[in-house]
C-alpha atoms as a PDB file:
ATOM      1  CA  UNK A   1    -242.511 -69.675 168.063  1.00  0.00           C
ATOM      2  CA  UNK A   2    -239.264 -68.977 165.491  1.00  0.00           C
ATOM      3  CA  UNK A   3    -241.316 -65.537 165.315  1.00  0.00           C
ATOM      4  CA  UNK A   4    -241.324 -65.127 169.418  1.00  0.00           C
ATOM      5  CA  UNK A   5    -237.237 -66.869 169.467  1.00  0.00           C
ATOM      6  CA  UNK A   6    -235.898 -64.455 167.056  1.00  0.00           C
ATOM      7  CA  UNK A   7    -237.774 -61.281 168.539  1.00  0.00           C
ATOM      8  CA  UNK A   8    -236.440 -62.270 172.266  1.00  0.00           C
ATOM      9  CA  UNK A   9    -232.968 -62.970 170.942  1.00  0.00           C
ATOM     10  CA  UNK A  10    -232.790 -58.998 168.755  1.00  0.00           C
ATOM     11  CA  UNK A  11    -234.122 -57.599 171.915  1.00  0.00           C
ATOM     12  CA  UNK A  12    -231.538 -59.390 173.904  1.00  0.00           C
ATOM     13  CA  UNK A  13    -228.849 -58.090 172.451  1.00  0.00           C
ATOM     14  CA  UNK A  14    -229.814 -54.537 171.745  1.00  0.00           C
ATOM     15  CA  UNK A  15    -229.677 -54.386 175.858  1.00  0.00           C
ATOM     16  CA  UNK A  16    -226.386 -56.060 175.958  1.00  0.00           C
ATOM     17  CA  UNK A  17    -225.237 -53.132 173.156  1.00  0.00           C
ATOM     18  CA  UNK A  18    -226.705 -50.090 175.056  1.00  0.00           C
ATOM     19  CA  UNK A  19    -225.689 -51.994 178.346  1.00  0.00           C
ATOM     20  CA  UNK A  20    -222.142 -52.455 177.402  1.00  0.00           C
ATOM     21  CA  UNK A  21    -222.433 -48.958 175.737  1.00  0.00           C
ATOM     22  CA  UNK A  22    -223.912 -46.827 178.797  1.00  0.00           C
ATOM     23  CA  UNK A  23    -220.966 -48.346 181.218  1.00  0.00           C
ATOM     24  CA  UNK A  24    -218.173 -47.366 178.815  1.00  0.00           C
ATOM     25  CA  UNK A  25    -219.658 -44.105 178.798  1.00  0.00           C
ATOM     26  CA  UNK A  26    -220.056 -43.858 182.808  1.00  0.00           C
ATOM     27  CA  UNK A  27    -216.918 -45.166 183.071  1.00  0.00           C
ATOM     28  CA  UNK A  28    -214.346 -42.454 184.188  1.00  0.00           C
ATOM     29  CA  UNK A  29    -211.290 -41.368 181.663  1.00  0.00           C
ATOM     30  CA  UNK A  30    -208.240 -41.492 183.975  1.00  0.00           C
ATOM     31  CA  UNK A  31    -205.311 -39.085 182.157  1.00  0.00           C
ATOM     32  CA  UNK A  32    -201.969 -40.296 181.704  1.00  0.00           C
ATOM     33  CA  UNK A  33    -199.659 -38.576 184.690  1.00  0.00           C
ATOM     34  CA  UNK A  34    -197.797 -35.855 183.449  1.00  0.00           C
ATOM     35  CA  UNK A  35    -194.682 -36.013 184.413  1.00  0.00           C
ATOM     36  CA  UNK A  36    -193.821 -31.905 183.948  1.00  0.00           C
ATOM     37  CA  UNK A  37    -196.547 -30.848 185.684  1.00  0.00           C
ATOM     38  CA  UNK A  38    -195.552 -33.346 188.585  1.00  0.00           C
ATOM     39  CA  UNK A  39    -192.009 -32.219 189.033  1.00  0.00           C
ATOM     40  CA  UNK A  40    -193.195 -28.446 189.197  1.00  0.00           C
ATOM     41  CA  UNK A  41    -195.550 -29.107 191.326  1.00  0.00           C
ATOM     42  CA  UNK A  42    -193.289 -31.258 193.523  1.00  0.00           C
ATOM     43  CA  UNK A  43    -190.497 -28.580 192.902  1.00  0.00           C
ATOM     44  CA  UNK A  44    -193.064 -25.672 194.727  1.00  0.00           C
ATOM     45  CA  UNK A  45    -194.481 -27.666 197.427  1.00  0.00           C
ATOM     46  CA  UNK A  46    -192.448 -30.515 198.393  1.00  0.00           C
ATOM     47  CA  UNK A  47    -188.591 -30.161 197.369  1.00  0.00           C
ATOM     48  CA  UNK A  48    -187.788 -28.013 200.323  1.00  0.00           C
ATOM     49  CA  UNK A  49    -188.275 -30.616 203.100  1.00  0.00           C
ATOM     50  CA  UNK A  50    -187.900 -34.063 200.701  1.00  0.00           C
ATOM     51  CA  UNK A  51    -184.972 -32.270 198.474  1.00  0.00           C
ATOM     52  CA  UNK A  52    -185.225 -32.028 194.637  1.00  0.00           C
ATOM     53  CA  UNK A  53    -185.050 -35.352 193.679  1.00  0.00           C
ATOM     54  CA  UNK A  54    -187.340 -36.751 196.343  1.00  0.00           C
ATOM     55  CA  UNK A  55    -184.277 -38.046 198.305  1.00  0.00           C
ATOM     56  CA  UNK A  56    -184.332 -36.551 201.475  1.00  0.00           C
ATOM     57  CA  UNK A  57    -181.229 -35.357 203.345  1.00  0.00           C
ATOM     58  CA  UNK A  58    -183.254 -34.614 206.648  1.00  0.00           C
ATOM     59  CA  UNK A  59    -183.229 -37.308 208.200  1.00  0.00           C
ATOM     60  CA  UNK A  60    -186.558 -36.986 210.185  1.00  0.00           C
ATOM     61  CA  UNK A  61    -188.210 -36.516 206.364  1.00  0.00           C
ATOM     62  CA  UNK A  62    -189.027 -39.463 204.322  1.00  0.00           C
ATOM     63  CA  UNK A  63    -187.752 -40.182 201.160  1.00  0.00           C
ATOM     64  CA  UNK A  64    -189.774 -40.113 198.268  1.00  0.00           C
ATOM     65  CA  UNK A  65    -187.903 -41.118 195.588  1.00  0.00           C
ATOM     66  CA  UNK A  66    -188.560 -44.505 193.437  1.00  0.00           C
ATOM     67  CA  UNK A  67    -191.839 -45.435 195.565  1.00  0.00           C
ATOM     68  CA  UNK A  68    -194.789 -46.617 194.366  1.00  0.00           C
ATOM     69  CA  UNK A  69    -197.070 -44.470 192.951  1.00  0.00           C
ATOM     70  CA  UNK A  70    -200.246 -45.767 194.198  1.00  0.00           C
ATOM     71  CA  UNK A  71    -199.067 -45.862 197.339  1.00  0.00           C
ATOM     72  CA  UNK A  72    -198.419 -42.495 197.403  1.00  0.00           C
ATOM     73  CA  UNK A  73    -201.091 -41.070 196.416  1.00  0.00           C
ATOM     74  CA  UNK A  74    -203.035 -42.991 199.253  1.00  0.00           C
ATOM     75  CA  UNK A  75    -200.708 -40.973 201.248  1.00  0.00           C
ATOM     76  CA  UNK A  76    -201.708 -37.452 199.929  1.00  0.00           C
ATOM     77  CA  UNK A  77    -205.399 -38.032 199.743  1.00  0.00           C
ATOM     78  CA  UNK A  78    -205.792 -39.415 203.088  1.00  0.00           C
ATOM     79  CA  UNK A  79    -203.515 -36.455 204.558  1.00  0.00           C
ATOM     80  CA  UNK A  80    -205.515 -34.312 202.748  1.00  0.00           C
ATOM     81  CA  UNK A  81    -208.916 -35.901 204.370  1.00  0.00           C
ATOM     82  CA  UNK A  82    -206.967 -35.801 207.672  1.00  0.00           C
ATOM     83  CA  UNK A  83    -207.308 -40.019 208.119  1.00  0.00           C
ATOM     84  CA  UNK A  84    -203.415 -39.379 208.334  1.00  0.00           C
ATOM     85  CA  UNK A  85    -202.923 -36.541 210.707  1.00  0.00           C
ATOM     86  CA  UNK A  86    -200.177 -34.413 210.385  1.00  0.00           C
ATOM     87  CA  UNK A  87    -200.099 -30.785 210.595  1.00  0.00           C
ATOM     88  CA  UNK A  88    -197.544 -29.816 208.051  1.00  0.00           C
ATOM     89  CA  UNK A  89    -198.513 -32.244 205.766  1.00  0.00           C
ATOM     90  CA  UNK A  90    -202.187 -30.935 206.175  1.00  0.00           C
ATOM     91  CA  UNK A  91    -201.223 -27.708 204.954  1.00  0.00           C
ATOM     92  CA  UNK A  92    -198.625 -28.985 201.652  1.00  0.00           C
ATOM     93  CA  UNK A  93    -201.685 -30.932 200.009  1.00  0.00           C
ATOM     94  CA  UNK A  94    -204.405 -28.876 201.059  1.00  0.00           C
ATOM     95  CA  UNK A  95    -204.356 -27.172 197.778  1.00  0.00           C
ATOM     96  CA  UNK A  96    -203.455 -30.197 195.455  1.00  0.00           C
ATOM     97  CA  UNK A  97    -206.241 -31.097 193.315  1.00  0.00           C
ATOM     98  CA  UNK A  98    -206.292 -35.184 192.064  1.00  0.00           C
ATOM     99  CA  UNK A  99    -205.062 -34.414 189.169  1.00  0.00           C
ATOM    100  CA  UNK A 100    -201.491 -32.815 191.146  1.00  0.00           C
ATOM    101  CA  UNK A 101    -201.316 -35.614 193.428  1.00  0.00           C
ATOM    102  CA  UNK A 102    -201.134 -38.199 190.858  1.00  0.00           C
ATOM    103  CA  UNK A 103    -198.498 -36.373 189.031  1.00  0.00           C
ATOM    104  CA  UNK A 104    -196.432 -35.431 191.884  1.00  0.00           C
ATOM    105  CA  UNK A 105    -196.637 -39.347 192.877  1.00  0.00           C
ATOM    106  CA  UNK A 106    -195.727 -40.124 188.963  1.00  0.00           C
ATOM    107  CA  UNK A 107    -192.745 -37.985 188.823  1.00  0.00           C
ATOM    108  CA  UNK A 108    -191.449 -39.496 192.397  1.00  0.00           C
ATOM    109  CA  UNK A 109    -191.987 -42.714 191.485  1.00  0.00           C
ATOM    110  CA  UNK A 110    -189.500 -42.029 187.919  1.00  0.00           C
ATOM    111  CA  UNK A 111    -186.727 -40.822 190.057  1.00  0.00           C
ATOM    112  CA  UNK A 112    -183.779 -43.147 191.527  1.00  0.00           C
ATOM    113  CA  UNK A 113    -183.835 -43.838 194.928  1.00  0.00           C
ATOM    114  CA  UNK A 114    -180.452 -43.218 196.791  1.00  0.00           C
ATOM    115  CA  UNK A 115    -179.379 -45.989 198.773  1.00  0.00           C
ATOM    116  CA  UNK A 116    -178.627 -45.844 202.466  1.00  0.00           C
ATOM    117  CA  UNK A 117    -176.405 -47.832 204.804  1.00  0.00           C
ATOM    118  CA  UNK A 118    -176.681 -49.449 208.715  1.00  0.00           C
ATOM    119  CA  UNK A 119    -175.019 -47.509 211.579  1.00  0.00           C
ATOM    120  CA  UNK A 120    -175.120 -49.835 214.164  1.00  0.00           C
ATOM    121  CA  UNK A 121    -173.236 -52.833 214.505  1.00  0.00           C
ATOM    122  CA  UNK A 122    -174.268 -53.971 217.429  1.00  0.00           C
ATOM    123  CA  UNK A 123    -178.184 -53.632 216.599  1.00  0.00           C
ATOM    124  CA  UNK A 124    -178.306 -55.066 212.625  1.00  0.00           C
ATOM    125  CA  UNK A 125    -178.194 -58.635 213.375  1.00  0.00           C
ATOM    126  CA  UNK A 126    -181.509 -58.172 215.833  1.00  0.00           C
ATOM    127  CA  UNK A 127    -182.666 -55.670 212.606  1.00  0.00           C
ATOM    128  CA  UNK A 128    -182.120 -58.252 210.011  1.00  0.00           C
ATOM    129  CA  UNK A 129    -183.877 -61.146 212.034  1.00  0.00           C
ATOM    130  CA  UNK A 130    -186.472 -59.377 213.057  1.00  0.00           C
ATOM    131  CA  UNK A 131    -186.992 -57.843 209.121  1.00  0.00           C
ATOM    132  CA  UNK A 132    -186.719 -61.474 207.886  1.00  0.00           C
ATOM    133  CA  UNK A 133    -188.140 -63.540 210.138  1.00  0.00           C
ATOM    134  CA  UNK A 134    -189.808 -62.004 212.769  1.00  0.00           C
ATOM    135  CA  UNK A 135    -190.329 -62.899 216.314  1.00  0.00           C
ATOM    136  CA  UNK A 136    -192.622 -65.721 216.287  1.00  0.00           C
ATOM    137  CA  UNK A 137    -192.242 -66.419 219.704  1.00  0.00           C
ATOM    138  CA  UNK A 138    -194.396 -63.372 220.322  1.00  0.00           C
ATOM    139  CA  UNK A 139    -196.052 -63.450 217.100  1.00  0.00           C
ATOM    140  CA  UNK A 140    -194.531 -60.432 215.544  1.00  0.00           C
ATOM    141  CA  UNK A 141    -194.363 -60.962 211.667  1.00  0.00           C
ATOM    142  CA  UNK A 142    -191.756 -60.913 209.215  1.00  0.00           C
ATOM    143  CA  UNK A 143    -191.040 -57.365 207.886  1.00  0.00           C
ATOM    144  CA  UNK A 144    -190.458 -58.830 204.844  1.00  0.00           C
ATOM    145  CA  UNK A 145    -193.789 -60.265 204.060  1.00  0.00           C
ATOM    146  CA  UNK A 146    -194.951 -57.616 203.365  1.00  0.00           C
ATOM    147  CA  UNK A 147    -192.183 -55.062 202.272  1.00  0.00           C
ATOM    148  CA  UNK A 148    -190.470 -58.107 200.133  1.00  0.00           C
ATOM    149  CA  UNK A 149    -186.828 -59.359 201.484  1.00  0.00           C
ATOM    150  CA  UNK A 150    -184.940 -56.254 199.438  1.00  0.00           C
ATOM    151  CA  UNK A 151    -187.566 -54.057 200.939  1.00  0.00           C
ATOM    152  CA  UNK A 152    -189.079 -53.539 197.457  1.00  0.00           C
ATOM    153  CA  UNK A 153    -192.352 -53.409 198.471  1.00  0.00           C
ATOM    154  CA  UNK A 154    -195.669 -54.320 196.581  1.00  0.00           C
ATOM    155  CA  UNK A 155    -197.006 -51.690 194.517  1.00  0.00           C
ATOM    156  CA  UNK A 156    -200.232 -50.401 195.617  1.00  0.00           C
ATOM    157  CA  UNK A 157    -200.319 -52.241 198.988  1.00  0.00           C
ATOM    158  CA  UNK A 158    -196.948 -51.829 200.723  1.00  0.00           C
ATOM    159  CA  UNK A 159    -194.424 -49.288 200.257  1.00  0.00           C
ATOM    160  CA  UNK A 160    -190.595 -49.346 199.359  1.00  0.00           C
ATOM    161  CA  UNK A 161    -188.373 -49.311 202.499  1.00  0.00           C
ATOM    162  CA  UNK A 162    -184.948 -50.431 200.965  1.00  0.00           C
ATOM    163  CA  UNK A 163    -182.494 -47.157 202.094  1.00  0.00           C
ATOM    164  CA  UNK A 164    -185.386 -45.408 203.503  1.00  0.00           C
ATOM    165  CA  UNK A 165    -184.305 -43.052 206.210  1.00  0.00           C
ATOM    166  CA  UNK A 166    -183.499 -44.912 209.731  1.00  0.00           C
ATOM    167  CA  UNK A 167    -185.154 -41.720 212.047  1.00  0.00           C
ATOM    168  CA  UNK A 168    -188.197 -41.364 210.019  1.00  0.00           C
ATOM    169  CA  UNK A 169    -188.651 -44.952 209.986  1.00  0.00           C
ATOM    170  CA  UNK A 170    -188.015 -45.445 213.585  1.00  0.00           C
ATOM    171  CA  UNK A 171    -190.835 -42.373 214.323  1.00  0.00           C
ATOM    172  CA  UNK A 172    -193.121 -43.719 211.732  1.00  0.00           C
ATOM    173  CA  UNK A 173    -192.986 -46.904 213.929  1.00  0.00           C
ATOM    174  CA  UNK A 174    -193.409 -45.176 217.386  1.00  0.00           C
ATOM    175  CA  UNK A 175    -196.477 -43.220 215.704  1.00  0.00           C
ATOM    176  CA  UNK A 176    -198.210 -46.440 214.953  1.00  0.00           C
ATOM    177  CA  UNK A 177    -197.709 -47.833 218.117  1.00  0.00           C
ATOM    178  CA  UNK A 178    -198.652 -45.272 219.714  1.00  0.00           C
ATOM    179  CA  UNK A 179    -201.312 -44.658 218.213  1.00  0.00           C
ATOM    180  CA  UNK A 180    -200.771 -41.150 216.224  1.00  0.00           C
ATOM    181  CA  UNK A 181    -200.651 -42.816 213.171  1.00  0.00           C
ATOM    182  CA  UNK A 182    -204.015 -45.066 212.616  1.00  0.00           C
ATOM    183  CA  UNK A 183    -204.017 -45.825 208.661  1.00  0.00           C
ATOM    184  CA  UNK A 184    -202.651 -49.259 208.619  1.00  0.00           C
ATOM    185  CA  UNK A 185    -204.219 -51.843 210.604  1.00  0.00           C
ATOM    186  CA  UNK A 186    -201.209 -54.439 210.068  1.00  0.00           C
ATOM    187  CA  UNK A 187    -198.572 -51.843 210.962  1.00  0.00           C
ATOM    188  CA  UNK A 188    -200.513 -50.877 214.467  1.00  0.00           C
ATOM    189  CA  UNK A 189    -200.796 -54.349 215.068  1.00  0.00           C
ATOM    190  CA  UNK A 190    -196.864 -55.207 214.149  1.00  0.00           C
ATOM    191  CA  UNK A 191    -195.848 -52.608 216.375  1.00  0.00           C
ATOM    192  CA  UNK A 192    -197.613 -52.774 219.229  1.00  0.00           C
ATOM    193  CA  UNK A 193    -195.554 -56.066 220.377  1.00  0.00           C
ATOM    194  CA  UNK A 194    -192.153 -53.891 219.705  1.00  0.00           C
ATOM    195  CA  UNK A 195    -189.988 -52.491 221.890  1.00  0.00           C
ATOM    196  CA  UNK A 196    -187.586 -48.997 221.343  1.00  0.00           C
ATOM    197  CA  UNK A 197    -184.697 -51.294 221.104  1.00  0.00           C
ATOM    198  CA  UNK A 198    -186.319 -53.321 218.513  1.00  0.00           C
ATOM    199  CA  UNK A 199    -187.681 -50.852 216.518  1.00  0.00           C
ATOM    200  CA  UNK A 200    -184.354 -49.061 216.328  1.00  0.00           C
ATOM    201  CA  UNK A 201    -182.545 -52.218 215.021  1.00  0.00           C
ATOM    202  CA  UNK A 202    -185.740 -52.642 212.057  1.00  0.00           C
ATOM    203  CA  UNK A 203    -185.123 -49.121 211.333  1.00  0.00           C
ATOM    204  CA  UNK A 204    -181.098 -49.480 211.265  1.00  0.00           C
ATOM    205  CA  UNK A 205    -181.733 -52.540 209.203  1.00  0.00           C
ATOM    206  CA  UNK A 206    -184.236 -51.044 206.452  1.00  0.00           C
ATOM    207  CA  UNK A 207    -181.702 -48.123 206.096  1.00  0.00           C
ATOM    208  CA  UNK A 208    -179.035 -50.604 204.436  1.00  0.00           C
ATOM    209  CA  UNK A 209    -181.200 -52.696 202.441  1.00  0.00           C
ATOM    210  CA  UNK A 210    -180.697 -52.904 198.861  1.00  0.00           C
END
């Protein structure tokens, strides 16, 4: 039976070795970003409409700059797949491999974001509650749970706001509701229950955060 034990227990752990083995093999090498071959492939595809430093002076153009990584990469490869429609965008990634995207999103992510500022005086305090606290009365959510009260974001799940661009936020928000943008349930669902007046003041709002 000690025989039989001792056998069981060898063969055991010979299948654990070649087990644990044959997954570290499988498992896929992911290469460290390179941050050179991100900014020169940012430089020739996407510096002309986001600017050089992925801080974009058009103000219908998101900026880039300081956002999480992860997140955009989930951008690229689903504009690239066409789950996020856009035409233009279609046409930038079309010929970025994996490899380009994660760089590109590397290199964004290592440069400072510049910060932005409210316009409207008579919208920000609607902005601000809204951002903050929502409208629970019509069960709109808190901007901020999601997008953190300095509009920080969470990496890999929701993306940095704070001095983001006021007119590409408040078209990001109409294409959601409207449905031309369908790659966020939560953010269809948010703005669905908004009004143009609303939005405008979130958007107004974000622009100033820091």
């Amino acid at each position: 039976m000690k025989l039989i034990a001792s056998l069981l227990t060898t063969a055991v752990l010979a299948f654990s070795s070649v087990s644990a083995f044959s997954a570290s093999e499988a498992a896929p090498k992911i290469a460290k970003p390179d941050l050179v071959k991100g900014e020169a492939s940012y430089t020739a595809v996407c510096a002309a409409c986001h600017n050089a430093d992925g801080n974009s002076s058009i103000a219908i153009n998101p900026k880039l700059a300081q956002q999480h990584p992860e997140y955009l990469i989930k951008q690229l490869e689903e504009f690239k797949s066409g789950k996020r429609s856009n035409p233009v965008m279609q046409g930038m990634v079309a010929g970025l491999t994996d490899g380009d995207m994660r760089n590109i999103s590397h290199w964004l992510a290592s440069k400072p974001g510049k910060l932005g500022f409210a316009k409207s005086k008579d919208t920000v305090a609607l902005g601000e509650r809204i951002y903050r606290g929502g409208l629970p009365d019509r069960q709109i959510a808190a901007c901020a749970g999601c997008h953190s009260p300095n509009g920080a974001g969470i990496p890999a799940q929701y993306p940095r706001l704070a001095g983001q661009n006021a007119d590409y936020i408040v078209q990001t928000m109409h294409d959601f509701r409207d449905g031309k943008r369908n790659n966020s349930i939560q953010m269809s669902g948010v703005t669905a229950k908004m009004n143009d007046k609303e939005i405008k003041a979130v958007a107004d709002y974000i622009a100033g955060l820091r």
